[in-house]
N, C-alpha and C. Protein backbone atom coordinates (compact mmCIF):
# COMPACT_ATOMS: atom_id res chain seq x y z
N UNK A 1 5.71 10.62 -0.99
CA UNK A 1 5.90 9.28 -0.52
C UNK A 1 7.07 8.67 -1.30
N UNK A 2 8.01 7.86 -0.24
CA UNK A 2 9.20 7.86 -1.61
C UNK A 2 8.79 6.42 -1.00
N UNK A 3 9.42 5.18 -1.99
CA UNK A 3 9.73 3.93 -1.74
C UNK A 3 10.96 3.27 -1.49
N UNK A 4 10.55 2.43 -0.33
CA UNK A 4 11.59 1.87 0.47
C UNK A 4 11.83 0.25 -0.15
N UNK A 5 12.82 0.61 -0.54
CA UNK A 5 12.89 -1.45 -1.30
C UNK A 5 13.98 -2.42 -0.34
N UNK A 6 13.79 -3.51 -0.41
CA UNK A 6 14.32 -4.56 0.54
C UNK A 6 15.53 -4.20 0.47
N UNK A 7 16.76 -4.05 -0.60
CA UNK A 7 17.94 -3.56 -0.14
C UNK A 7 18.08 -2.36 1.18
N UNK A 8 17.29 -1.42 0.65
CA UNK A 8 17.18 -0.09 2.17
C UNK A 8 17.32 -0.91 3.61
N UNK A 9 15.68 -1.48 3.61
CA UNK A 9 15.53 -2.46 4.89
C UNK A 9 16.65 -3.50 5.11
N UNK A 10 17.55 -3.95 4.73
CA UNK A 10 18.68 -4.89 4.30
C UNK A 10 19.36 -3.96 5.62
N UNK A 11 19.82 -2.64 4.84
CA UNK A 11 21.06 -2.05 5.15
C UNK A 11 20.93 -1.01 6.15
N UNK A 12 19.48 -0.98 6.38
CA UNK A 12 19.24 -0.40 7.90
C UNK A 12 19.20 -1.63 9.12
N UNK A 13 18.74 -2.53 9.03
CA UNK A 13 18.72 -3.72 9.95
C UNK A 13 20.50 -3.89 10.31
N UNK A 14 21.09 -3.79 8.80
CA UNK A 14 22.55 -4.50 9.49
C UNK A 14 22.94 -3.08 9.82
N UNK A 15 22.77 -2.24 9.73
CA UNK A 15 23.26 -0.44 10.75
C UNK A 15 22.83 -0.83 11.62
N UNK A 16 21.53 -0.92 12.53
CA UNK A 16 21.27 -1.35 13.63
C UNK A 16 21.34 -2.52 14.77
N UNK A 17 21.83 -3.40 14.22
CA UNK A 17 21.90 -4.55 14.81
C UNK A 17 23.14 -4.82 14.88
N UNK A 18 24.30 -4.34 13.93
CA UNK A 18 25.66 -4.46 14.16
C UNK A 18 26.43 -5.91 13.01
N UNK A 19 24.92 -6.27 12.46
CA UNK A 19 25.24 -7.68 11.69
C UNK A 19 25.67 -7.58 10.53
N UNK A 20 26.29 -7.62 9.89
CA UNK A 20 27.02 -8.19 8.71
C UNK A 20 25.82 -8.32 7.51
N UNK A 21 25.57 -7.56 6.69
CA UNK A 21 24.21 -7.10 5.69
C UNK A 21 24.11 -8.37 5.33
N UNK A 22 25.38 -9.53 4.81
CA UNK A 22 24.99 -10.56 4.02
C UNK A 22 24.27 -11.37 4.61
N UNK A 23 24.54 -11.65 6.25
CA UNK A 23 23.85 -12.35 6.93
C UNK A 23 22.43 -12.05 6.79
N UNK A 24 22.29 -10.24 7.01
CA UNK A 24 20.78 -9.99 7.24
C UNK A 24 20.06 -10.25 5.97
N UNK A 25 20.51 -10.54 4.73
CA UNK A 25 19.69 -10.54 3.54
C UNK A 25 19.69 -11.64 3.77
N UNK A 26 20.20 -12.93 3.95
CA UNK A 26 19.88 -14.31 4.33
C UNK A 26 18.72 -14.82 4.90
N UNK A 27 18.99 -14.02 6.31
CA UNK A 27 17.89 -13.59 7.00
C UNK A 27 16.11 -13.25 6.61
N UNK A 28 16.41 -11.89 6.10
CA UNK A 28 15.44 -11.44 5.50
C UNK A 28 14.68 -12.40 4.13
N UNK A 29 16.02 -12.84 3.61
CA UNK A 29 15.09 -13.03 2.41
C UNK A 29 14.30 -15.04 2.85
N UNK A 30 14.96 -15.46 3.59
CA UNK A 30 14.58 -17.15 3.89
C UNK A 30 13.39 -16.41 5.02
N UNK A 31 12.84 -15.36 5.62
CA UNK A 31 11.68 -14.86 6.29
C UNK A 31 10.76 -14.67 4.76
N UNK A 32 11.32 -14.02 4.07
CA UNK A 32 10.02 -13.77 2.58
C UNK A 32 9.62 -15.21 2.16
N UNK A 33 10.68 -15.70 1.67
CA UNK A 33 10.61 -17.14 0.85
C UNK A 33 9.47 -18.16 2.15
N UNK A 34 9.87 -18.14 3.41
CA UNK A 34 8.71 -18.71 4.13
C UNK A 34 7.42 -18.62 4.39
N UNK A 35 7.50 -17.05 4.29
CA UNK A 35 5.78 -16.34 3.54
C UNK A 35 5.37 -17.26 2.65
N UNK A 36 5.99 -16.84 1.20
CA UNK A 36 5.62 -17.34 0.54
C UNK A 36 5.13 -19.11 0.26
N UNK A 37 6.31 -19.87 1.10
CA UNK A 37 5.93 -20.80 1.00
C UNK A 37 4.19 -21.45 1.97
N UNK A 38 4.22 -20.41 2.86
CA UNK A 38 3.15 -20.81 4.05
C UNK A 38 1.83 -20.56 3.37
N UNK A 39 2.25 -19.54 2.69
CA UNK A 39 1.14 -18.93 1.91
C UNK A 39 0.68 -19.94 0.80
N UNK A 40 1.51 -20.56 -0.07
CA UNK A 40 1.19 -21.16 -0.93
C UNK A 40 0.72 -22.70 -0.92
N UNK A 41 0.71 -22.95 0.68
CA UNK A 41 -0.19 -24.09 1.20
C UNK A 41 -1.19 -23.88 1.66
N UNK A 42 -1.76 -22.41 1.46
CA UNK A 42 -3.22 -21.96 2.06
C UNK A 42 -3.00 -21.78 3.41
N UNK A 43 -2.04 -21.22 3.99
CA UNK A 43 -1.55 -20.92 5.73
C UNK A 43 -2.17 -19.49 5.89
N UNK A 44 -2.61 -19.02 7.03
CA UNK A 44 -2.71 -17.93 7.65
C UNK A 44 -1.17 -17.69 8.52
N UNK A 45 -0.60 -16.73 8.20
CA UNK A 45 0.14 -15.67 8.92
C UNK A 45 -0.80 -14.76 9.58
N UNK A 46 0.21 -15.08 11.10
CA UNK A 46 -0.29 -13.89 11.61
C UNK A 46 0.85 -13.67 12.44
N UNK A 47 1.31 -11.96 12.40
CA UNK A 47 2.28 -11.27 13.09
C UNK A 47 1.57 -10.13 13.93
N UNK A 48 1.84 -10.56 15.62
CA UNK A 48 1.05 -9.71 16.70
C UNK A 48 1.06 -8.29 16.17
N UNK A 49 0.23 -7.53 16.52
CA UNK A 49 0.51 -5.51 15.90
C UNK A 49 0.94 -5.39 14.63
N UNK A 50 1.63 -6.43 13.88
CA UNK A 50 1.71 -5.95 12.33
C UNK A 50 0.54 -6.13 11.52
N UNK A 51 0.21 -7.92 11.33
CA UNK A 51 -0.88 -7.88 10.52
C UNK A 51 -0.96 -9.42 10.52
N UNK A 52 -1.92 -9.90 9.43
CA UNK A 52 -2.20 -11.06 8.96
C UNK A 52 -2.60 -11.40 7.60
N UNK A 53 -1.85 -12.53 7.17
CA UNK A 53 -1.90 -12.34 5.82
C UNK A 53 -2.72 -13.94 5.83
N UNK A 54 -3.27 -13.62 5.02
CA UNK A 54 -4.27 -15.11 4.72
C UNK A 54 -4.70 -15.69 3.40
N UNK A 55 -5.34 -16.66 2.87
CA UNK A 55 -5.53 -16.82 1.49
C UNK A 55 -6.57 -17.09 1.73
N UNK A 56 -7.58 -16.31 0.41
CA UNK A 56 -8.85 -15.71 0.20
C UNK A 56 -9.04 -16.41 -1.23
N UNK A 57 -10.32 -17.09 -1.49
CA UNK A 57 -10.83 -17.33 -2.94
C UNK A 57 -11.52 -16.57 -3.23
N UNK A 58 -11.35 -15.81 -4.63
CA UNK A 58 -11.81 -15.07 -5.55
C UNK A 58 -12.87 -15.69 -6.22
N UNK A 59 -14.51 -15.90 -6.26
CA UNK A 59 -15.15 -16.65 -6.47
C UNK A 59 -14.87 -16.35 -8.27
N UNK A 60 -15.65 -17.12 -9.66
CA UNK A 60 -15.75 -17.59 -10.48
C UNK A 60 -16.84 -16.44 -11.15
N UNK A 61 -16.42 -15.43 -11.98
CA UNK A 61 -17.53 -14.14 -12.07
C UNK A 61 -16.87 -13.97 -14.16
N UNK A 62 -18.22 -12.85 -14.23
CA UNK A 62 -18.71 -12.81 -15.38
C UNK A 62 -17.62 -11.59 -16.11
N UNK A 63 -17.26 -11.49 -16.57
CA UNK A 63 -16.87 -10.48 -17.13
C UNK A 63 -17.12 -9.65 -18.60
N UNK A 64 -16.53 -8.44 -19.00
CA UNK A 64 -16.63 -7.99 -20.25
C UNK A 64 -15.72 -7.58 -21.33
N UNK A 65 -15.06 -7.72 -22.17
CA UNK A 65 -14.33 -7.46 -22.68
C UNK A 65 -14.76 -5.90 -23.55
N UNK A 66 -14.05 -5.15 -22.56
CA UNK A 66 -14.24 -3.58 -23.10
C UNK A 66 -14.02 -3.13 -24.72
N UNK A 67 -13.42 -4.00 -25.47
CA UNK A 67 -13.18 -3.57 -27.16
C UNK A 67 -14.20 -4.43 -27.60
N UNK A 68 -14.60 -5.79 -27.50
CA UNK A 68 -15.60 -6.41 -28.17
C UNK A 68 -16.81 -6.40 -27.66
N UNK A 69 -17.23 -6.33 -25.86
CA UNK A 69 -18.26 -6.40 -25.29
C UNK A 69 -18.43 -7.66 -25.21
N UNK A 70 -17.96 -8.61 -25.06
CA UNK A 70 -17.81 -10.00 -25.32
C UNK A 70 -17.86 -10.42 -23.61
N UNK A 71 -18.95 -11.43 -23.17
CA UNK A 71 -19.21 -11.84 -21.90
C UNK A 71 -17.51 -12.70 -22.27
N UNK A 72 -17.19 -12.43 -20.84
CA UNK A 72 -16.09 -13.83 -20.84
C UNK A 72 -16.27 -14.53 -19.06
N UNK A 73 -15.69 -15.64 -18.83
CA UNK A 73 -15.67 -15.65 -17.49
C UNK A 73 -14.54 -16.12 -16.82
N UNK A 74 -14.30 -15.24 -15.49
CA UNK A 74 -13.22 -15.01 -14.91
C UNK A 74 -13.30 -16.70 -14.02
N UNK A 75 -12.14 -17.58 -14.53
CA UNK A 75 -12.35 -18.48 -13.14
C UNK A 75 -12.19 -18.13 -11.70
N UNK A 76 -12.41 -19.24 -10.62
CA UNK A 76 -12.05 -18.98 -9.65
C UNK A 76 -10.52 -18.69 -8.98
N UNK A 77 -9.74 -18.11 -8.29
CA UNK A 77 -8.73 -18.34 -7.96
C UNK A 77 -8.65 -17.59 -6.52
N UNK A 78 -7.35 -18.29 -6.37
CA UNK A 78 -6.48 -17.77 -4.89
C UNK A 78 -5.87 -16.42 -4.75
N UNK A 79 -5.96 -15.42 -4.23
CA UNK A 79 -5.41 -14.73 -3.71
C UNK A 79 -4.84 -14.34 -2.34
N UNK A 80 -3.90 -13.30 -1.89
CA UNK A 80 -4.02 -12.94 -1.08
C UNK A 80 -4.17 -11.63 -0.12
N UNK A 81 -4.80 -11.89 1.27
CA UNK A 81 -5.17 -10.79 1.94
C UNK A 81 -4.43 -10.41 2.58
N UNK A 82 -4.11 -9.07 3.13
CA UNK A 82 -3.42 -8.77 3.89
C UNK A 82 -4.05 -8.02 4.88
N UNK A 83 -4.39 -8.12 6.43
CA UNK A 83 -5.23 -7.44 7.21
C UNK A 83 -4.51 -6.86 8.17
N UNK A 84 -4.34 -5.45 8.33
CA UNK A 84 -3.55 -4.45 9.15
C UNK A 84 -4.00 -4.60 10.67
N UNK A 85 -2.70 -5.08 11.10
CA UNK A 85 -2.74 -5.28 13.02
C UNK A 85 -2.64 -3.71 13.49
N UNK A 86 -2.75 -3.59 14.88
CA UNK A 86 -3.10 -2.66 15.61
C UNK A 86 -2.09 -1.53 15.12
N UNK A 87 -0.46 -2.05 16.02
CA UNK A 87 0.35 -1.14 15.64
C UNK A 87 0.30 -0.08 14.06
N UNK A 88 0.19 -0.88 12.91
CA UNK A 88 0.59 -0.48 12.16
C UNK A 88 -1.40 0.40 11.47
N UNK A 89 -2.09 0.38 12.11
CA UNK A 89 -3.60 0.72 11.86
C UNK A 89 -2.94 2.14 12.89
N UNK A 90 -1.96 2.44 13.87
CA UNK A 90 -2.40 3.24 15.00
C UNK A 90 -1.04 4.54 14.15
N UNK A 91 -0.29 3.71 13.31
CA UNK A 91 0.33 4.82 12.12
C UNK A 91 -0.05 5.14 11.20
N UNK A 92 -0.44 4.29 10.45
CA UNK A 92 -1.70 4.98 9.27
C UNK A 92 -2.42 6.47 10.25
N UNK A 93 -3.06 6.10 11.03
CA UNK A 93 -4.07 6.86 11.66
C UNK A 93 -3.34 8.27 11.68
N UNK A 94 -1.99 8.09 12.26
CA UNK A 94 -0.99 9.32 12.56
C UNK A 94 -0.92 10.26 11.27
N UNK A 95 -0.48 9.04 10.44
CA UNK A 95 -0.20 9.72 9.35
C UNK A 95 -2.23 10.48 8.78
N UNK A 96 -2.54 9.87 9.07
CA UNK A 96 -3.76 10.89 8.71
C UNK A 96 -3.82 12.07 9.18
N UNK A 97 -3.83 11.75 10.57
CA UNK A 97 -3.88 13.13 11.28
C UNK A 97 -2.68 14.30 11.45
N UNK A 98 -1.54 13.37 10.55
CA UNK A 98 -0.66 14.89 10.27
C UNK A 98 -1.20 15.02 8.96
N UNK A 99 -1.91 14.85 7.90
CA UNK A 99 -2.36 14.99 6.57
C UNK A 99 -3.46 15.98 7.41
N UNK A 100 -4.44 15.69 7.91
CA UNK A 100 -5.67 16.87 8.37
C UNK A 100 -4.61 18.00 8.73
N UNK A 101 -4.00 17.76 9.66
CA UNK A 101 -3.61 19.06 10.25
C UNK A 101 -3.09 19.99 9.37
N UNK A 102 -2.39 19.61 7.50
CA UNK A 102 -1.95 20.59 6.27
C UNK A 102 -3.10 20.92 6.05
N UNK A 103 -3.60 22.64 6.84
CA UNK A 103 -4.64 22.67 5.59
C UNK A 103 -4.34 23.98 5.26
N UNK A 104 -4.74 23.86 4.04
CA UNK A 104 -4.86 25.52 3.49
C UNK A 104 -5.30 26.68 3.87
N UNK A 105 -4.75 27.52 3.48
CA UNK A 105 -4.88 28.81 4.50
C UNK A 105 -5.22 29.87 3.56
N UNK A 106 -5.89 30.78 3.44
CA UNK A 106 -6.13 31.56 2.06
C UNK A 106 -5.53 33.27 2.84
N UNK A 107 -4.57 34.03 3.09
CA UNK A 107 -4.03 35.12 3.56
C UNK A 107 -5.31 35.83 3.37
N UNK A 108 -5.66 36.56 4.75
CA UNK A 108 -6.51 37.69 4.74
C UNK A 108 -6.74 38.93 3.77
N UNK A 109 -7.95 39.50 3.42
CA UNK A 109 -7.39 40.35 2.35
C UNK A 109 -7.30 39.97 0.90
N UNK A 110 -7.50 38.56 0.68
CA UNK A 110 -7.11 37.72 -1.02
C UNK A 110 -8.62 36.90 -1.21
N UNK A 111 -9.14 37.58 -2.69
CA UNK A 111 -9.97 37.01 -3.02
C UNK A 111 -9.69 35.72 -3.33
N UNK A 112 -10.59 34.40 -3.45
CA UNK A 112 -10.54 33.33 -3.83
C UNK A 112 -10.52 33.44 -5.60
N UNK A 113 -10.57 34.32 -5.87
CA UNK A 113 -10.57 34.43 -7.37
C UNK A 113 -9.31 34.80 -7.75
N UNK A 114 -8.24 35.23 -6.57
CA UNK A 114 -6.86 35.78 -7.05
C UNK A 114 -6.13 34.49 -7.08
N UNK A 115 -6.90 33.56 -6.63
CA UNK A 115 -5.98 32.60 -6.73
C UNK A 115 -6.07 31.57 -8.15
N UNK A 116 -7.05 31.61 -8.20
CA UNK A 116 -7.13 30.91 -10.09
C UNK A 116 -5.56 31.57 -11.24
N UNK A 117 -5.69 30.72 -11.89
CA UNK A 117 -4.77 30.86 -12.90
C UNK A 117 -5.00 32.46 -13.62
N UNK A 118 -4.19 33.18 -14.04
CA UNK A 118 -3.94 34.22 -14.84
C UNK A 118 -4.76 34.45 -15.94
N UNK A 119 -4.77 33.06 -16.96
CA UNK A 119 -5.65 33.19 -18.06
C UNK A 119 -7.10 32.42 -17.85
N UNK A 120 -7.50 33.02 -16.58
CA UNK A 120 -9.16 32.63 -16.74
C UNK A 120 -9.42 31.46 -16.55
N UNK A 121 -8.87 30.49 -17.31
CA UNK A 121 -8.99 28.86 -17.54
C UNK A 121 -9.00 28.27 -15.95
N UNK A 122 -10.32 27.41 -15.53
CA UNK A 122 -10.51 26.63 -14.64
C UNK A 122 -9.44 24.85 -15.10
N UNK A 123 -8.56 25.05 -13.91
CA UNK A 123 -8.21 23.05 -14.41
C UNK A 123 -9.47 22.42 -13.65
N UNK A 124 -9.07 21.34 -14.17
CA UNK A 124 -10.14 20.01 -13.25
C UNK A 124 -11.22 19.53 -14.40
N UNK A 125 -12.23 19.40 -13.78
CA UNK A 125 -13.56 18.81 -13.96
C UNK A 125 -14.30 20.10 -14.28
N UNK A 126 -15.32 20.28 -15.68
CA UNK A 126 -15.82 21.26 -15.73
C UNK A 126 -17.45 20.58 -15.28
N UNK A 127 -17.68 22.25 -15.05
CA UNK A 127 -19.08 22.12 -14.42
C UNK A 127 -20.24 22.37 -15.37
């Protein structure tokens, strides 16, 4: 999985559209900054087949402090959700089902034991 950062998306939009990148980062970035601002008045976004982004309260919970064991408590706060529309639920899915379809194949003829490491040693989780 490699990562795609807003410059990429920048400079594929202005390849495709024929626009002038500075424009499209204008563009692009006064579309983020309006997220953000919609968001930060407690707005629901919602974009048809992409998704919906909404603000969710994190109720007011107990916590522990793992070096002292010390109850502490978490206040309440705002976050946000992000809930996957159709389109982009119907690529995930794809991408699953080209992930099922890699599966391992062990060549006829080959013990499952030829395939362990040389020196004996199991990796992972011992049993």
């Amino acid at each position: 999985m490699k990562t795609i950062t807003k410059k990429s998306l920048i400079d594929r939009i202005a390849d495709e559209t024929g626009q002038k990148r500075v424009d499209v980062k204008k563009t692009v970035q006064l579309f983020l900054d309006l997220v953000i601002d919609e968001l930060g008045e407690g707005n629901r976004l919602e974009f048809r087949d992409f998704g919906v982004f909404e603000v969710r309260e994190r109720a007011e919970r107990t916590a522990q402090n793992p070096k002292t064991l010390e109850r502490v408590v978490v206040p309440a706060r705002h976050t946000a959700k992000f809930k996957v529309g159709r389109r982009m639920r119907e690529a995930l899915e794809a991408l699953d089902r080209a992930s099922a379809d890699l599966e391992v194949t062990i060549p006829t003829g080959v013990s499952h034991g030829a395939l362990a490491p040389s020196n004996g040693q199991m990796t992972g989780a011992s049993t």
